[in-house]
PDB file of N, CA and C in Angstrom:
ATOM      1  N   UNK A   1     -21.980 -21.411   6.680  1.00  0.00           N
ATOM      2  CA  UNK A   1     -23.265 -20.780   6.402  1.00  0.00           C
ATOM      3  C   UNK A   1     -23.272 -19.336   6.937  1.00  0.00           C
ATOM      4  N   UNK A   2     -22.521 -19.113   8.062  1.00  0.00           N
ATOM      5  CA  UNK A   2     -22.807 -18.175   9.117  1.00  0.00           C
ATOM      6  C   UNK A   2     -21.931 -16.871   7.974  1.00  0.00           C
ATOM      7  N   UNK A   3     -20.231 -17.278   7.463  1.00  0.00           N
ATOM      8  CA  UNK A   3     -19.555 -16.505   6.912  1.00  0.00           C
ATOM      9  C   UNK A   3     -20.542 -15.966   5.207  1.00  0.00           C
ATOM     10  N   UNK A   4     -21.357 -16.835   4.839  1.00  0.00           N
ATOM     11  CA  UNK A   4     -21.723 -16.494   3.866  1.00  0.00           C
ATOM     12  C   UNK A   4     -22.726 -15.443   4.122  1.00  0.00           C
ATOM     13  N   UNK A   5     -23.429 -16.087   4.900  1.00  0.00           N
ATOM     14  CA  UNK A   5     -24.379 -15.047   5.011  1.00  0.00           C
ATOM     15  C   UNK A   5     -24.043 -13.343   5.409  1.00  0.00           C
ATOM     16  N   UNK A   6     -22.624 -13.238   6.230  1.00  0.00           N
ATOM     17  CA  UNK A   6     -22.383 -12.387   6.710  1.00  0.00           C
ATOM     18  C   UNK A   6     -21.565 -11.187   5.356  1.00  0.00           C
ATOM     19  N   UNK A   7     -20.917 -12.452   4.424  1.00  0.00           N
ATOM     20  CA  UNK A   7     -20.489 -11.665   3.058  1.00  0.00           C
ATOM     21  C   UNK A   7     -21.392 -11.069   2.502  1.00  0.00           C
ATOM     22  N   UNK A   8     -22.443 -11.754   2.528  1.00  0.00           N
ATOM     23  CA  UNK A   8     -23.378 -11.021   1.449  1.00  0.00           C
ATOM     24  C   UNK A   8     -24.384  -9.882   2.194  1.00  0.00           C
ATOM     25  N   UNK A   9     -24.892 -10.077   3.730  1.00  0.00           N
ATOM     26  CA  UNK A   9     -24.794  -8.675   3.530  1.00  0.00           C
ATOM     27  C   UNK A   9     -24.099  -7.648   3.844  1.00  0.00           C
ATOM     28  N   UNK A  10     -23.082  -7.874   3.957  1.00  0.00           N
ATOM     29  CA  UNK A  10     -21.508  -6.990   3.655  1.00  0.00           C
ATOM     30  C   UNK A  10     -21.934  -6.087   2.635  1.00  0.00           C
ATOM     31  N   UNK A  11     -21.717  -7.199   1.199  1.00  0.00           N
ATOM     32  CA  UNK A  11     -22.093  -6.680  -0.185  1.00  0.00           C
ATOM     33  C   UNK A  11     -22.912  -5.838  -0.416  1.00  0.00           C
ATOM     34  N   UNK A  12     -24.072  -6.086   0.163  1.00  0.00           N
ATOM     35  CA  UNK A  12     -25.597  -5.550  -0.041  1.00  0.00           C
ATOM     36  C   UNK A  12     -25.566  -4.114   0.761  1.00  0.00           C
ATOM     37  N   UNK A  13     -24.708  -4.223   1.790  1.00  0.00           N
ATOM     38  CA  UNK A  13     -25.390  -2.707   2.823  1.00  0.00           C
ATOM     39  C   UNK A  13     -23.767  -1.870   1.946  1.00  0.00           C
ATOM     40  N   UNK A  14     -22.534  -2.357   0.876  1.00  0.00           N
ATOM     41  CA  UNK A  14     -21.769  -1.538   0.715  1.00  0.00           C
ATOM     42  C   UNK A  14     -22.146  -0.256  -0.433  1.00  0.00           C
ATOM     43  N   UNK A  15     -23.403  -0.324  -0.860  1.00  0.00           N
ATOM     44  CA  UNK A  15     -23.965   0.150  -2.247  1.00  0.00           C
ATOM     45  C   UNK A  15     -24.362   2.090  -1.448  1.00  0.00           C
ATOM     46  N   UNK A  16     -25.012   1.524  -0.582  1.00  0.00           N
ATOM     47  CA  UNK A  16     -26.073   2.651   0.106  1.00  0.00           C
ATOM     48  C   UNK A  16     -25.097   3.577   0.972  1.00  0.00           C
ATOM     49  N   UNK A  17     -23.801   2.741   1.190  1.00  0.00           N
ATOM     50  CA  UNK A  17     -23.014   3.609   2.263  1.00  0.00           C
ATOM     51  C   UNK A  17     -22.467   4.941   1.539  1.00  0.00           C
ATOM     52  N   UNK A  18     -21.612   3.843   0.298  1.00  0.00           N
ATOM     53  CA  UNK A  18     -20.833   4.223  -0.826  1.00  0.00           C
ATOM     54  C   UNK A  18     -21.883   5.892  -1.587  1.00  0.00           C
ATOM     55  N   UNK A  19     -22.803   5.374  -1.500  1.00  0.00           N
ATOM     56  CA  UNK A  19     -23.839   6.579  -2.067  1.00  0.00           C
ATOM     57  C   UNK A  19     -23.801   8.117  -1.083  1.00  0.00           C
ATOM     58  N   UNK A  20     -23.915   7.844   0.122  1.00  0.00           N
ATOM     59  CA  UNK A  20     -23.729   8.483   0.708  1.00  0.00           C
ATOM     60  C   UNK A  20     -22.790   9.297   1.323  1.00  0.00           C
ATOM     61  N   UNK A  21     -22.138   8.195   0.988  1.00  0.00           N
ATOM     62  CA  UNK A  21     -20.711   8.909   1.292  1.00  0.00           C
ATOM     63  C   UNK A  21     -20.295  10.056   0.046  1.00  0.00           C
ATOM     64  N   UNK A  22     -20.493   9.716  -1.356  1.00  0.00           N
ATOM     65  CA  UNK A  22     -20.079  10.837  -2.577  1.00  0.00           C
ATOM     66  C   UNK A  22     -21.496  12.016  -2.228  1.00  0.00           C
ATOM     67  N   UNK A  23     -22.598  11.974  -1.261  1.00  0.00           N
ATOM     68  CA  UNK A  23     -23.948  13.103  -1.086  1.00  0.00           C
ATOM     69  C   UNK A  23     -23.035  13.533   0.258  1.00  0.00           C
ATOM     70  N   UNK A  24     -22.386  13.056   1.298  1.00  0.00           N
ATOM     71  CA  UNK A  24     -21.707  14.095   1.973  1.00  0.00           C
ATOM     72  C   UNK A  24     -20.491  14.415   1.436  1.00  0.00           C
ATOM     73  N   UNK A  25     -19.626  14.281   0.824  1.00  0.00           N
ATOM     74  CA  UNK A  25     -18.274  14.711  -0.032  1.00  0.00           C
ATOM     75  C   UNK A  25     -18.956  16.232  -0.830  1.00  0.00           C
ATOM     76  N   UNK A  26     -20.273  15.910  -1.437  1.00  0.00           N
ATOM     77  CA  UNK A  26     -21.005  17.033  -2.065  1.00  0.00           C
ATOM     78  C   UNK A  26     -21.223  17.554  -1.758  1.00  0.00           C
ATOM     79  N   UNK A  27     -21.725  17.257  -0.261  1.00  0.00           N
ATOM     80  CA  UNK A  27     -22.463  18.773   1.004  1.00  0.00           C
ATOM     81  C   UNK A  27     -21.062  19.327   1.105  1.00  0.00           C
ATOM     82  N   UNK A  28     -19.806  19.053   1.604  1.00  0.00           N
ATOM     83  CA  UNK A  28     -19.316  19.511   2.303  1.00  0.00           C
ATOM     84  C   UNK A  28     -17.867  20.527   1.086  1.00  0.00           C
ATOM     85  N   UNK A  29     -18.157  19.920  -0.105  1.00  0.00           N
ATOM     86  CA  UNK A  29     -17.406  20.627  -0.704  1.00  0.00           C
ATOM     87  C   UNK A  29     -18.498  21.987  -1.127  1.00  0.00           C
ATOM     88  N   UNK A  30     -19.652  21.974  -1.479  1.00  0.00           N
ATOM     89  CA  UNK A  30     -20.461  22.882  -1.597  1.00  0.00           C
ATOM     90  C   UNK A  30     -20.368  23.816  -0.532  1.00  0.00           C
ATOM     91  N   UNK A  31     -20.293  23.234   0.886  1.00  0.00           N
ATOM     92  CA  UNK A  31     -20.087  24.354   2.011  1.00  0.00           C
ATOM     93  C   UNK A  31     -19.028  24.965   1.812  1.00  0.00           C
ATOM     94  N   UNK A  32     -17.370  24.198   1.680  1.00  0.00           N
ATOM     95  CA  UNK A  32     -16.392  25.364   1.620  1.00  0.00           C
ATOM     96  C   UNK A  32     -16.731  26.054   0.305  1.00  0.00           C
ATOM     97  N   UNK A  33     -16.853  25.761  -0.504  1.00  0.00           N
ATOM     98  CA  UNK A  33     -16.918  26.249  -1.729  1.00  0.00           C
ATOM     99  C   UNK A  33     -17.685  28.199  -1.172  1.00  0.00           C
ATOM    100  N   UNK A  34     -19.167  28.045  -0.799  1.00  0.00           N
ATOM    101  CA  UNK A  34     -19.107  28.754  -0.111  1.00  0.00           C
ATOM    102  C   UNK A  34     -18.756  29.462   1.023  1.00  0.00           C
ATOM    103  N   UNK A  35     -18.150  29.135   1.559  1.00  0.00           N
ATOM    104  CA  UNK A  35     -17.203  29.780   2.809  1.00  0.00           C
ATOM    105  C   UNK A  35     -16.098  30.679   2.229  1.00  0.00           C
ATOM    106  N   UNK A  36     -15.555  29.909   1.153  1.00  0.00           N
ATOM    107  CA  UNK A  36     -14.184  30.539   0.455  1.00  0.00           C
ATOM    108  C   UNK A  36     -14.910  32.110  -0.260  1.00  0.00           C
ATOM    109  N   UNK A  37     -16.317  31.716  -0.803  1.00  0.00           N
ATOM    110  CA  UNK A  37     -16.691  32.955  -1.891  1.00  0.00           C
ATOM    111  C   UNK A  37     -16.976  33.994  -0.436  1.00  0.00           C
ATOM    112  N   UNK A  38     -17.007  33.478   0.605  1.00  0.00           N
ATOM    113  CA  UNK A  38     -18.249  34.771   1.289  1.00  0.00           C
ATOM    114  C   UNK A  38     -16.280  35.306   1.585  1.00  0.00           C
ATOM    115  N   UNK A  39     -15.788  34.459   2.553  1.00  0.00           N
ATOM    116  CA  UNK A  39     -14.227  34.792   2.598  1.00  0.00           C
ATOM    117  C   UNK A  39     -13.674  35.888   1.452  1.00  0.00           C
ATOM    118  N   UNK A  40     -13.508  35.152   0.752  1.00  0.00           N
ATOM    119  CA  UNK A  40     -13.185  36.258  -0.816  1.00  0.00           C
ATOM    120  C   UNK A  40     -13.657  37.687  -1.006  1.00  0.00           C
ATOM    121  N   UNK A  41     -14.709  37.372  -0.699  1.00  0.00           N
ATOM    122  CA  UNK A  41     -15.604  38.976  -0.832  1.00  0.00           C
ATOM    123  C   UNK A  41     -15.434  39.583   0.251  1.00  0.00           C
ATOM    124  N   UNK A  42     -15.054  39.029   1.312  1.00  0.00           N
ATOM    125  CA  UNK A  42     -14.215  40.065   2.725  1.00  0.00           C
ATOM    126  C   UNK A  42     -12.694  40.380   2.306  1.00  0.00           C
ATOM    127  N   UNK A  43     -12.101  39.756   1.590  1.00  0.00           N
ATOM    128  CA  UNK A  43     -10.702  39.885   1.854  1.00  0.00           C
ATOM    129  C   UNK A  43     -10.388  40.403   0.326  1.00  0.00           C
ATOM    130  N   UNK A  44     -10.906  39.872  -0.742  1.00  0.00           N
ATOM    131  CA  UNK A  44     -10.386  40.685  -1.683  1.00  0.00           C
ATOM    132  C   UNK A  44     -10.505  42.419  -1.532  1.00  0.00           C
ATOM    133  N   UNK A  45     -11.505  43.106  -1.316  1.00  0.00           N
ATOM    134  CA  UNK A  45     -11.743  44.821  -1.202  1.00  0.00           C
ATOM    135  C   UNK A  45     -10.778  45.122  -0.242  1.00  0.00           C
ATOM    136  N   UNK A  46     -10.474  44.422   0.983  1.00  0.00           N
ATOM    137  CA  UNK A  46      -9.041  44.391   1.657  1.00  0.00           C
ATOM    138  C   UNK A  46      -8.244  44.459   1.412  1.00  0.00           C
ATOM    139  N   UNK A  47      -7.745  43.559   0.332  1.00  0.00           N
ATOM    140  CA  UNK A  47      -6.430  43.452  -0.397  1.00  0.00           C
ATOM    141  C   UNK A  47      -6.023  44.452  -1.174  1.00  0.00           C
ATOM    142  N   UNK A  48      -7.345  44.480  -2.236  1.00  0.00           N
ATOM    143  CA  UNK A  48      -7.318  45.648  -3.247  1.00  0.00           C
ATOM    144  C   UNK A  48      -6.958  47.156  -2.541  1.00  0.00           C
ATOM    145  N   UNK A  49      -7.797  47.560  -1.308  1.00  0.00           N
ATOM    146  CA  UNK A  49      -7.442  48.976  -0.697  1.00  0.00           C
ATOM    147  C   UNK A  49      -5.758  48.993  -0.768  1.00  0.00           C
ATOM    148  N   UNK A  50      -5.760  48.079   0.198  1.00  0.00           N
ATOM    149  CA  UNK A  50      -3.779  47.665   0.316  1.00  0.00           C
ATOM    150  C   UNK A  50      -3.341  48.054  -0.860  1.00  0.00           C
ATOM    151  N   UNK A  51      -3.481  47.191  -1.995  1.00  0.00           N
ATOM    152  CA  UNK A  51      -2.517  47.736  -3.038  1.00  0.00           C
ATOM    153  C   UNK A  51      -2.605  48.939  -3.864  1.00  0.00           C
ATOM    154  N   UNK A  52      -4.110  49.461  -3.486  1.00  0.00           N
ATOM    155  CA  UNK A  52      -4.130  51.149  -4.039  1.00  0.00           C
ATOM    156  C   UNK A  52      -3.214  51.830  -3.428  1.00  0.00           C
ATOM    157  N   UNK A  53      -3.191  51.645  -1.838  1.00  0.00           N
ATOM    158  CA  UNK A  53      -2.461  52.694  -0.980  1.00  0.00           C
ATOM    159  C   UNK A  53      -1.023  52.467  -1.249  1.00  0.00           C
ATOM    160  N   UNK A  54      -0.281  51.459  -1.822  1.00  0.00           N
ATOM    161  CA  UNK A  54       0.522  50.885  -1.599  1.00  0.00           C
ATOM    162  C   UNK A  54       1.561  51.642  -2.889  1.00  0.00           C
ATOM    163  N   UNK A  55       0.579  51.512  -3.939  1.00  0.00           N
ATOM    164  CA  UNK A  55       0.827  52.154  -5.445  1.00  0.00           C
ATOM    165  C   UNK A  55       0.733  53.504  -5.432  1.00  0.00           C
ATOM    166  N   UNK A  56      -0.561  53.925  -4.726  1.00  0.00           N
ATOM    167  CA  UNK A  56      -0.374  55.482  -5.101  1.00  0.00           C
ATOM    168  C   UNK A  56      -0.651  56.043  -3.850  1.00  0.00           C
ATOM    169  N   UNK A  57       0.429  56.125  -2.854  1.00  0.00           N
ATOM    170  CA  UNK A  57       1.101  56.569  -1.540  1.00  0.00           C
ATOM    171  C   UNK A  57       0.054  58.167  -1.768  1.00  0.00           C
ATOM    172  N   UNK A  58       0.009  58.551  -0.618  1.00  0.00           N
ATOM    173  CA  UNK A  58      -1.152  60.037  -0.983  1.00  0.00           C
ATOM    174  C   UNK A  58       0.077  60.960   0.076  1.00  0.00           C
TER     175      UNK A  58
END
């Protein structure tokens, strides 16, 4: 009695975890996602200077 009861709500609490778990996978790819763009926009005009100077030596 004791194992059944304990399967089922196994079953029952695996729905709500599972949910939550793909709403933080979402937060946290949304965060790098932004981290990478703010990153990008520091380092690309960086890069780019580099390869002006690099190409057309003054």
């Amino acid at each position: 009695m004791n194992a059944n009861n304990s399967q089922e709500s196994d079953s029952h609490s695996t729905h709500p975890r599972h949910h939550r778990n793909i709403q933080e996978s979402l937060t946290y790819l949304l965060q790098l996602g932004c981290f990478w763009l703010v990153l990008g926009s520091y380092v690309f005009p960086f890069c780019k200077q580099k390869l002006n100077r690099a190409f057309n030596p003054q």
